[in-house]
C-alpha atoms as a PDB file:
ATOM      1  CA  UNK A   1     105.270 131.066  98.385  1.00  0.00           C
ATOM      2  CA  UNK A   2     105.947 128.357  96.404  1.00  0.00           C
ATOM      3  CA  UNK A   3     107.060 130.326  93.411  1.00  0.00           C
ATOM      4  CA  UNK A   4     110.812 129.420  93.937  1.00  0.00           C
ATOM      5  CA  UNK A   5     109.921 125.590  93.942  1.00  0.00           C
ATOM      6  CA  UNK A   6     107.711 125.085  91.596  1.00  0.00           C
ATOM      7  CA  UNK A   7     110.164 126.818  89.161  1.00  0.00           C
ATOM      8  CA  UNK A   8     111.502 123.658  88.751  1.00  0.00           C
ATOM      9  CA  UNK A   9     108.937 121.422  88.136  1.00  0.00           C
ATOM     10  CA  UNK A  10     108.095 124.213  84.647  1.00  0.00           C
ATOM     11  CA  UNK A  11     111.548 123.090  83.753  1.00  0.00           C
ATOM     12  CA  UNK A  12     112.354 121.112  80.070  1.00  0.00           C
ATOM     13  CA  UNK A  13     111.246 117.537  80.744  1.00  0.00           C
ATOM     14  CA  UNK A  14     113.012 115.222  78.699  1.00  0.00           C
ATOM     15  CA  UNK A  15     110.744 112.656  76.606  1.00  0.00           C
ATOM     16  CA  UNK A  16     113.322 109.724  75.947  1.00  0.00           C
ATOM     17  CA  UNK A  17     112.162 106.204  75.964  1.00  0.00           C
ATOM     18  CA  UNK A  18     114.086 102.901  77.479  1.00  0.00           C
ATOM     19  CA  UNK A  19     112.641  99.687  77.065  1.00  0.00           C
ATOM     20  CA  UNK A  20     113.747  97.165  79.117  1.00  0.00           C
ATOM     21  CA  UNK A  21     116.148  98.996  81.263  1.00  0.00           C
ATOM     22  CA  UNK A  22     116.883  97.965  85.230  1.00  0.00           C
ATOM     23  CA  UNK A  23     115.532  99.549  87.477  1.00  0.00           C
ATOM     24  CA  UNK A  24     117.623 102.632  89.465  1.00  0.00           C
ATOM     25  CA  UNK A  25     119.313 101.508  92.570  1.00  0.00           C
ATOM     26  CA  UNK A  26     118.465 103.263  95.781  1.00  0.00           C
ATOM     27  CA  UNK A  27     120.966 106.502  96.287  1.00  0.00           C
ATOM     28  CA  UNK A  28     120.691 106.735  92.078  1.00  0.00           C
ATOM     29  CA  UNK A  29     120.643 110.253  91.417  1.00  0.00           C
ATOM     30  CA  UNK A  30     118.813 110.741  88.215  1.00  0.00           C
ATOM     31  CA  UNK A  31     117.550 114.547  86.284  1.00  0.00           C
ATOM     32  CA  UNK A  32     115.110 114.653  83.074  1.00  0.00           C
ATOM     33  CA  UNK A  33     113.590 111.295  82.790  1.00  0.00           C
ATOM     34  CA  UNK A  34     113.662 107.606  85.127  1.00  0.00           C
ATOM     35  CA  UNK A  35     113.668 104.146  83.452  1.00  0.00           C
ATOM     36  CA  UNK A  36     111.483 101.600  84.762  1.00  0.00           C
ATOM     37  CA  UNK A  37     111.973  99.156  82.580  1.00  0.00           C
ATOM     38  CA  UNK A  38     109.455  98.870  80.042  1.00  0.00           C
ATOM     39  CA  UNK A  39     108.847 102.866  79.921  1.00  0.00           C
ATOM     40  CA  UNK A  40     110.841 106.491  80.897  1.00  0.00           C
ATOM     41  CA  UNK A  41     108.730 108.672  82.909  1.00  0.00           C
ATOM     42  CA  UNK A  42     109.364 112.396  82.517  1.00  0.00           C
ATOM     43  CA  UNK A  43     110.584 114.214  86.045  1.00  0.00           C
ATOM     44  CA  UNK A  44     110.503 117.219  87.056  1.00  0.00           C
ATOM     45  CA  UNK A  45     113.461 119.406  86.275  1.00  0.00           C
ATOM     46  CA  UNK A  46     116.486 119.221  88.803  1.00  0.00           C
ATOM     47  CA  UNK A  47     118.627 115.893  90.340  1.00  0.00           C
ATOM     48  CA  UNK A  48     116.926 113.490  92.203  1.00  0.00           C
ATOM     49  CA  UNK A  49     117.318 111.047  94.544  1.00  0.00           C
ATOM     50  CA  UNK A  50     116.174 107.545  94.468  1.00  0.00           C
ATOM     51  CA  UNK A  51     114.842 106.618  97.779  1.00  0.00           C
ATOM     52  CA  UNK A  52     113.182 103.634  97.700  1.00  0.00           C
ATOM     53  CA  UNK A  53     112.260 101.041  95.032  1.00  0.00           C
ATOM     54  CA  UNK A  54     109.738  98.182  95.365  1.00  0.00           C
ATOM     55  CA  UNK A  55     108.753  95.198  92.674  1.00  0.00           C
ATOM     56  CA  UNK A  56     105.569  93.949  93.729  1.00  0.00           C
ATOM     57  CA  UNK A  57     101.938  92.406  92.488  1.00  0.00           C
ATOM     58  CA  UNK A  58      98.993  93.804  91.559  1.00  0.00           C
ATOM     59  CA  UNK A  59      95.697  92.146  92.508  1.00  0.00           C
ATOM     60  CA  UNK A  60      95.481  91.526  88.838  1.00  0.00           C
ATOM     61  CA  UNK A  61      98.952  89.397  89.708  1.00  0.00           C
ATOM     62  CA  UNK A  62     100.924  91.606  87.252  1.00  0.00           C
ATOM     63  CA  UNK A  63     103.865  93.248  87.977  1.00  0.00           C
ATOM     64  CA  UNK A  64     104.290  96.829  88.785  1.00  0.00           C
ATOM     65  CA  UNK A  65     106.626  98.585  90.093  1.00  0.00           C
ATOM     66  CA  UNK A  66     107.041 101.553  93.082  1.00  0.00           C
ATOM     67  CA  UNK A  67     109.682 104.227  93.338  1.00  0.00           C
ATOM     68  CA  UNK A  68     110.192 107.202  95.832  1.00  0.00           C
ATOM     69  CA  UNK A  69     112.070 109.748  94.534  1.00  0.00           C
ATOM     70  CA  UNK A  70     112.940 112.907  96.721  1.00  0.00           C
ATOM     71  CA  UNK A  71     115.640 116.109  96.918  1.00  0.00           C
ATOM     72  CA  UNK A  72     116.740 118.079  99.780  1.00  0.00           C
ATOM     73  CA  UNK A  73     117.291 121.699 100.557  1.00  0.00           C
ATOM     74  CA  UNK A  74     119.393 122.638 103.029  1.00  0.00           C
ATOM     75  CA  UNK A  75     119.298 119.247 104.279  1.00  0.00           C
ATOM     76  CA  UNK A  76     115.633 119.315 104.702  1.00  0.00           C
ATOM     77  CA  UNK A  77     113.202 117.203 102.703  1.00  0.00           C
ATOM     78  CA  UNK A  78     112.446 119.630  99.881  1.00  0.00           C
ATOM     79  CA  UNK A  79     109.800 117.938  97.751  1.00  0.00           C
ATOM     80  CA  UNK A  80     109.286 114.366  96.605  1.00  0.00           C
ATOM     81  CA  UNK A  81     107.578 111.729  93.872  1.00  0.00           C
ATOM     82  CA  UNK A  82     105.557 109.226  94.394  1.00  0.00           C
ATOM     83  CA  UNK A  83     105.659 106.904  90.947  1.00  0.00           C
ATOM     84  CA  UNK A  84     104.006 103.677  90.077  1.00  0.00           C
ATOM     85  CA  UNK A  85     103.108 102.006  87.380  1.00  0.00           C
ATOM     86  CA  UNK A  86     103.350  98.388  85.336  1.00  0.00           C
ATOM     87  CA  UNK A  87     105.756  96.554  84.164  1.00  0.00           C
ATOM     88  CA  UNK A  88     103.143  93.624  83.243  1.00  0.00           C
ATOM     89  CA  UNK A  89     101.103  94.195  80.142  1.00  0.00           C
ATOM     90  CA  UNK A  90      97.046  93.636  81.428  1.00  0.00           C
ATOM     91  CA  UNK A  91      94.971  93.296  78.484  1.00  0.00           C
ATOM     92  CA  UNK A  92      92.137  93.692  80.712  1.00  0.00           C
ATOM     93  CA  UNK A  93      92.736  96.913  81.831  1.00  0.00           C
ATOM     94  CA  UNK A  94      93.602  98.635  84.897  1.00  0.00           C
ATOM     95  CA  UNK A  95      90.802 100.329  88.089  1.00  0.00           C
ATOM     96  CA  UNK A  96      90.166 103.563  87.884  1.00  0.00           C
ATOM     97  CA  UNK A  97      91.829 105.522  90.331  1.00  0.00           C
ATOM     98  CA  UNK A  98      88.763 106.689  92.115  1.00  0.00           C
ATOM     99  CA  UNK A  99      91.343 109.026  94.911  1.00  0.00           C
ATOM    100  CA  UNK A 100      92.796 111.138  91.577  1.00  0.00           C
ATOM    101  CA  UNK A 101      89.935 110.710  89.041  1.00  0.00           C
ATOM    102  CA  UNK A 102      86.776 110.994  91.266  1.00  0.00           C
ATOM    103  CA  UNK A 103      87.892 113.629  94.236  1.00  0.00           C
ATOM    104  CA  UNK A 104      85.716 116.528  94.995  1.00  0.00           C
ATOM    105  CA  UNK A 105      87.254 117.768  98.131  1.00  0.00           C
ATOM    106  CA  UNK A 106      89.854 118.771  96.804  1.00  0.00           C
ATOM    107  CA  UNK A 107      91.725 122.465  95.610  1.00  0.00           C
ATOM    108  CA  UNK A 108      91.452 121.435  92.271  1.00  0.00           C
ATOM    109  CA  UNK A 109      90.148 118.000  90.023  1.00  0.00           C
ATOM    110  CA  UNK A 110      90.566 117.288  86.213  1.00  0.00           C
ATOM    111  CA  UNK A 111      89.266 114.125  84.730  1.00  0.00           C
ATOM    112  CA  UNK A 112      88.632 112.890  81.112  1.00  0.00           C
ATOM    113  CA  UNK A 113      85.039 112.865  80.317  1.00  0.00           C
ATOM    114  CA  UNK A 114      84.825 108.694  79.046  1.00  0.00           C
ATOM    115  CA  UNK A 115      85.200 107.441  82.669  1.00  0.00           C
ATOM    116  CA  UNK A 116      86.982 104.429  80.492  1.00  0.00           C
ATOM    117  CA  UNK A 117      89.363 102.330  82.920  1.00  0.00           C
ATOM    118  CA  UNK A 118      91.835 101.590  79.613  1.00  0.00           C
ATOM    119  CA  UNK A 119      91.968 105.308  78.648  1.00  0.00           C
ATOM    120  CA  UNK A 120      91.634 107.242  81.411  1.00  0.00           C
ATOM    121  CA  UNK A 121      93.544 110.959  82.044  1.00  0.00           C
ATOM    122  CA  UNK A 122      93.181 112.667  85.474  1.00  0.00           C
ATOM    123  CA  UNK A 123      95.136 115.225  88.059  1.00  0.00           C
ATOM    124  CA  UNK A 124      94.548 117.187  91.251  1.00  0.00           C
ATOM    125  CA  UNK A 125      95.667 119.386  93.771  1.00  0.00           C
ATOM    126  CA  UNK A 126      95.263 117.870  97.425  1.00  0.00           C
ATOM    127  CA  UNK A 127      97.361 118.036 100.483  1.00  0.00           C
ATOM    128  CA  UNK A 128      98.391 114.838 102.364  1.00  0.00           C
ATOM    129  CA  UNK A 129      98.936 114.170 105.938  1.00  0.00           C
ATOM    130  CA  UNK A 130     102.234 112.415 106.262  1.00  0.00           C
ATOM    131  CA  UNK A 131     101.324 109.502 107.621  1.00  0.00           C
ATOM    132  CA  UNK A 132     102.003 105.596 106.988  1.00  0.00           C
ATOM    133  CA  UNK A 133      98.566 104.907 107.123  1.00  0.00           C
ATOM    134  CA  UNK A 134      96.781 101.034 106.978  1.00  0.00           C
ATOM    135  CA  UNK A 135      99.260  98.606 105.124  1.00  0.00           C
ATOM    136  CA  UNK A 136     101.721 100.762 103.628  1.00  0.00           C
ATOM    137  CA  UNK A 137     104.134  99.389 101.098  1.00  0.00           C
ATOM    138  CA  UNK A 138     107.987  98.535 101.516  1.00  0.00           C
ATOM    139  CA  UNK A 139     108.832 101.236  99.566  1.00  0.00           C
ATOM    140  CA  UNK A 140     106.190 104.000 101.399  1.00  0.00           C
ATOM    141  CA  UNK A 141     108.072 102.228 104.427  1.00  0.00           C
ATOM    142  CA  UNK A 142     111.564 102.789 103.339  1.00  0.00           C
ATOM    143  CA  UNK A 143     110.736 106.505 102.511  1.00  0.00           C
ATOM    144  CA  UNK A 144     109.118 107.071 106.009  1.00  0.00           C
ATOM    145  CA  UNK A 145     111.975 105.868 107.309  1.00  0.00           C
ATOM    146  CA  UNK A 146     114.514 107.612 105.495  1.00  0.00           C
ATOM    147  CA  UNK A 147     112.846 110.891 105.995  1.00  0.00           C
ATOM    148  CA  UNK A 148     112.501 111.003 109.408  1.00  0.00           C
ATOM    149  CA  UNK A 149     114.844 113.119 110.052  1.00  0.00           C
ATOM    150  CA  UNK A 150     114.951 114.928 107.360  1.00  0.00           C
ATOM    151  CA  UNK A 151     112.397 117.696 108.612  1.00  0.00           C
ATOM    152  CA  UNK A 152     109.080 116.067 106.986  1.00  0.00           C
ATOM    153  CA  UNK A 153     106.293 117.946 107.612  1.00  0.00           C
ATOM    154  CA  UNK A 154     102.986 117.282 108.845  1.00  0.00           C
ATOM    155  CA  UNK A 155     101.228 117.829 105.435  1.00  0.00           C
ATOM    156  CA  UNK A 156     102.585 118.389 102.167  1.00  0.00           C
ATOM    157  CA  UNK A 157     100.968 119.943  98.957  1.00  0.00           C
ATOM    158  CA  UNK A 158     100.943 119.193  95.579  1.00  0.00           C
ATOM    159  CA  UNK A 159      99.634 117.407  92.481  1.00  0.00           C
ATOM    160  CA  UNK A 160      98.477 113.951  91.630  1.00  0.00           C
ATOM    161  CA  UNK A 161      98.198 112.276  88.633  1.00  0.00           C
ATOM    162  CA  UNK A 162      96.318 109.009  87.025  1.00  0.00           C
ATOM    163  CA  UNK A 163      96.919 107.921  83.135  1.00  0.00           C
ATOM    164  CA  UNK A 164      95.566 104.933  81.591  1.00  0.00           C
ATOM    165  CA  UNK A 165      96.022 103.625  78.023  1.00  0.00           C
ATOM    166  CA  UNK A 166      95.096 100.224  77.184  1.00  0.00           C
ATOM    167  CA  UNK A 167      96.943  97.744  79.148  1.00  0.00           C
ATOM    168  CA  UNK A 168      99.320 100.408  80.858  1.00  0.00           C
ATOM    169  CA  UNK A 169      98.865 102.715  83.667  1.00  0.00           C
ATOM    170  CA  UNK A 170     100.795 105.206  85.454  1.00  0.00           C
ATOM    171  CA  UNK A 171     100.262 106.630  89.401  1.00  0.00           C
ATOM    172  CA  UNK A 172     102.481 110.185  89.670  1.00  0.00           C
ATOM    173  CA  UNK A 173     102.629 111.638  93.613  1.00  0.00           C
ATOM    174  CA  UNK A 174     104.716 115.507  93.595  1.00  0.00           C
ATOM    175  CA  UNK A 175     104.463 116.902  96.696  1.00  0.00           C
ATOM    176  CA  UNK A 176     106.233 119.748  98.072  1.00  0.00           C
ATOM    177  CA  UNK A 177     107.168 120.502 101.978  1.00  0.00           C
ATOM    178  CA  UNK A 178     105.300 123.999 102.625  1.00  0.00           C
ATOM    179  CA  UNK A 179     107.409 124.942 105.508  1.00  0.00           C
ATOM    180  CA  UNK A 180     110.210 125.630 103.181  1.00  0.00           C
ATOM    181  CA  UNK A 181     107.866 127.972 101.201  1.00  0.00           C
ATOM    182  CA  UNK A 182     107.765 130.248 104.263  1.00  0.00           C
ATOM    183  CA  UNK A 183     104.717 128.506 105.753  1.00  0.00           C
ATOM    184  CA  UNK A 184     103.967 127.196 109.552  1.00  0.00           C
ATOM    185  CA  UNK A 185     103.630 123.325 109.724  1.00  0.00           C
ATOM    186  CA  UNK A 186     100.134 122.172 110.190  1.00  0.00           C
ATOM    187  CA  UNK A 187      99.899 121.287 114.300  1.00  0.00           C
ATOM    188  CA  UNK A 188      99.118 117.285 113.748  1.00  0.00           C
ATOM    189  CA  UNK A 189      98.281 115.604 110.468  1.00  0.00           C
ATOM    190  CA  UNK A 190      94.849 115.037 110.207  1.00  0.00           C
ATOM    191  CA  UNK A 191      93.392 115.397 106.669  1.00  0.00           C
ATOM    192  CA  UNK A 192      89.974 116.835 108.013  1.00  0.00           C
ATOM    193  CA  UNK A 193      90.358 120.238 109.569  1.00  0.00           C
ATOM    194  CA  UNK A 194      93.985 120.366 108.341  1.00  0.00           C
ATOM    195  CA  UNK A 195      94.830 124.278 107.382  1.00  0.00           C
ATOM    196  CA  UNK A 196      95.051 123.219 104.274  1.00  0.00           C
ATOM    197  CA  UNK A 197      91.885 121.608 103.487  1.00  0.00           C
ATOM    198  CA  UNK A 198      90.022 123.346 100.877  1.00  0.00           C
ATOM    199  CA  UNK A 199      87.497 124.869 102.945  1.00  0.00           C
ATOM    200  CA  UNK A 200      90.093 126.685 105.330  1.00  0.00           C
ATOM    201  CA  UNK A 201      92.934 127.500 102.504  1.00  0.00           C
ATOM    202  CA  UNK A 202      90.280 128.792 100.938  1.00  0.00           C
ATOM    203  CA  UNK A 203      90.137 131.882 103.154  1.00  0.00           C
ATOM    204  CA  UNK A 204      93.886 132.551 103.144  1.00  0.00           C
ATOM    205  CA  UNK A 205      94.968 134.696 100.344  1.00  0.00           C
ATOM    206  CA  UNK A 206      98.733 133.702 100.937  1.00  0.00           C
ATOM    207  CA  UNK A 207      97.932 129.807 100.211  1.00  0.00           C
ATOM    208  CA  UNK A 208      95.531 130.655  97.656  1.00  0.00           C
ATOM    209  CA  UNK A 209      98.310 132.548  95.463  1.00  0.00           C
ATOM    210  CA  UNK A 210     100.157 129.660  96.398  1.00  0.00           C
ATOM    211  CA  UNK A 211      97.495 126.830  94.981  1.00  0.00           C
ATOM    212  CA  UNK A 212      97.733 128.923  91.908  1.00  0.00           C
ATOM    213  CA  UNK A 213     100.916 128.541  91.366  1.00  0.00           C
ATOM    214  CA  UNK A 214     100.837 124.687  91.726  1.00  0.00           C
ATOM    215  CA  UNK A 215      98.205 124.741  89.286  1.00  0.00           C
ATOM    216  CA  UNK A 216      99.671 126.324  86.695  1.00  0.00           C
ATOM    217  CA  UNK A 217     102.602 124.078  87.187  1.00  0.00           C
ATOM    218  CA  UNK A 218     100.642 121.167  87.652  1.00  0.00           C
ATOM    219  CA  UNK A 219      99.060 121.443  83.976  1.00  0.00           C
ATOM    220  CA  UNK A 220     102.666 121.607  82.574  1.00  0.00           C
ATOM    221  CA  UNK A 221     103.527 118.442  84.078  1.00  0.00           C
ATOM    222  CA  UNK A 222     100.437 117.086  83.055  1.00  0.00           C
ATOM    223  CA  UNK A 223     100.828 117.454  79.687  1.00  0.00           C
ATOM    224  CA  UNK A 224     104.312 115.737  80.097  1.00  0.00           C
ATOM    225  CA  UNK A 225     103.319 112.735  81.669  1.00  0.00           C
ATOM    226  CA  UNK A 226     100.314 111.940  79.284  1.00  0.00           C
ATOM    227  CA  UNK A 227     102.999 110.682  76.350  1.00  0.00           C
ATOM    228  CA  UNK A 228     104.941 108.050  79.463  1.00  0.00           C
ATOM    229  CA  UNK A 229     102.324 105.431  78.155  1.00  0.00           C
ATOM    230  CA  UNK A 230     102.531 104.743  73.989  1.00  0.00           C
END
């Protein structure tokens, strides 16, 4: 189950702001909140580990910013975050996130009603094959790297999340490793036909209970992040 881990992510979440702070340094270890520099973006309760950092352009030609953050158990890669967001004000707006805001294969899908790139609110519950994929960036990279030997599994679970306001956006990634929540790695990892595409988990009463529990957990985190972007 993923009761024991998800514990943590119901945990207080600090709201404190830092404007203009650096950056964390890779090996950082950080609990309650994580500057990046114009705004402090609430984590999940517990220390955590920067593991990779990346400044970098959008197509817009504003800059944004990528972090990996990740903790172990038993030295095994427990769960991770996936965080992006801007450091750039773009009066213009930002894309929708079409893979958060617009999924329907997935366990579970929330998104605002406006469909409004500048004010935009969405989450779901997906899993993710763990794979680089097609022009990955230095900081996906340096977290594939440093995790290889870590025990990363095949496919992780978990909760993404899309927020929009004005000029400012924000990209959240949790995902957890479901081998240690008692579960049998997926054989490859393939998105379609994984075990723990929606079709197939859907006929397993042990990873529904467990999608439950993400949910619930998920919405609790949700309502954290929505105040990262003033």
């Amino acid at each position: 189950m993923f009761r024991r881990l998800l514990a943590f992510i119901c945990g207080a979440l600090l709201g404190a702001s830092s404007a203009h702070a650096q950056l964390p340094a890779v090996g950082t270890k950080i609990g309650g909140t994580i500057d990046l520099e114009v705004r402090s973006v609430p984590l999940p309760q517990g220390i955590w580990t920067v593991v990779s950092v990346e400044s970098a352009r959008s197509n817009k030609q504003n800059a944004t910013v990528r972090v990996y953050l990740a903790e172990l158990e038993r030295g095994q890669l427990w769960r991770w975050l996936y965080l992006r967001t801007n450091i750039d004000y773009n009066k213009g707006g930002w894309s929708r996130n079409k893979d958060i805001c617009d999924r329907k294969n997935v366990h579970f899908g929330y998104s605002d009603s406006a469909h409004n790139a500048n004010d935009a609110e969405c989450w779901i519950i997906n899993h993710w094959g763990q794979t680089l994929g097609k022009n990955p960036s230095q900081a996906a990279i340096d977290f594939y790297r440093w995790s290889d030997t870590l025990g990363r599994p095949n496919t992780s679970v978990g909760t993404a999340y899309f927020i929009a306001k004005k000029g400012d956006f924000l990209t959240v990634q949790y995902e957890i490793n479901p081998v240690l929540a008692g579960f049998p790695d997926t054989p490859t990892a393939e998105w379609r036909g994984n075990p723990w595409h929606v079709d197939m988990a859907a006929k397993d009463p042990k990873k529904l209970e467990s999608l439950r529990e993400v949910k619930a957990a998920g919405e609790k985190y949700f309502e954290q992040l929505r105040d990262a972007l003033h």
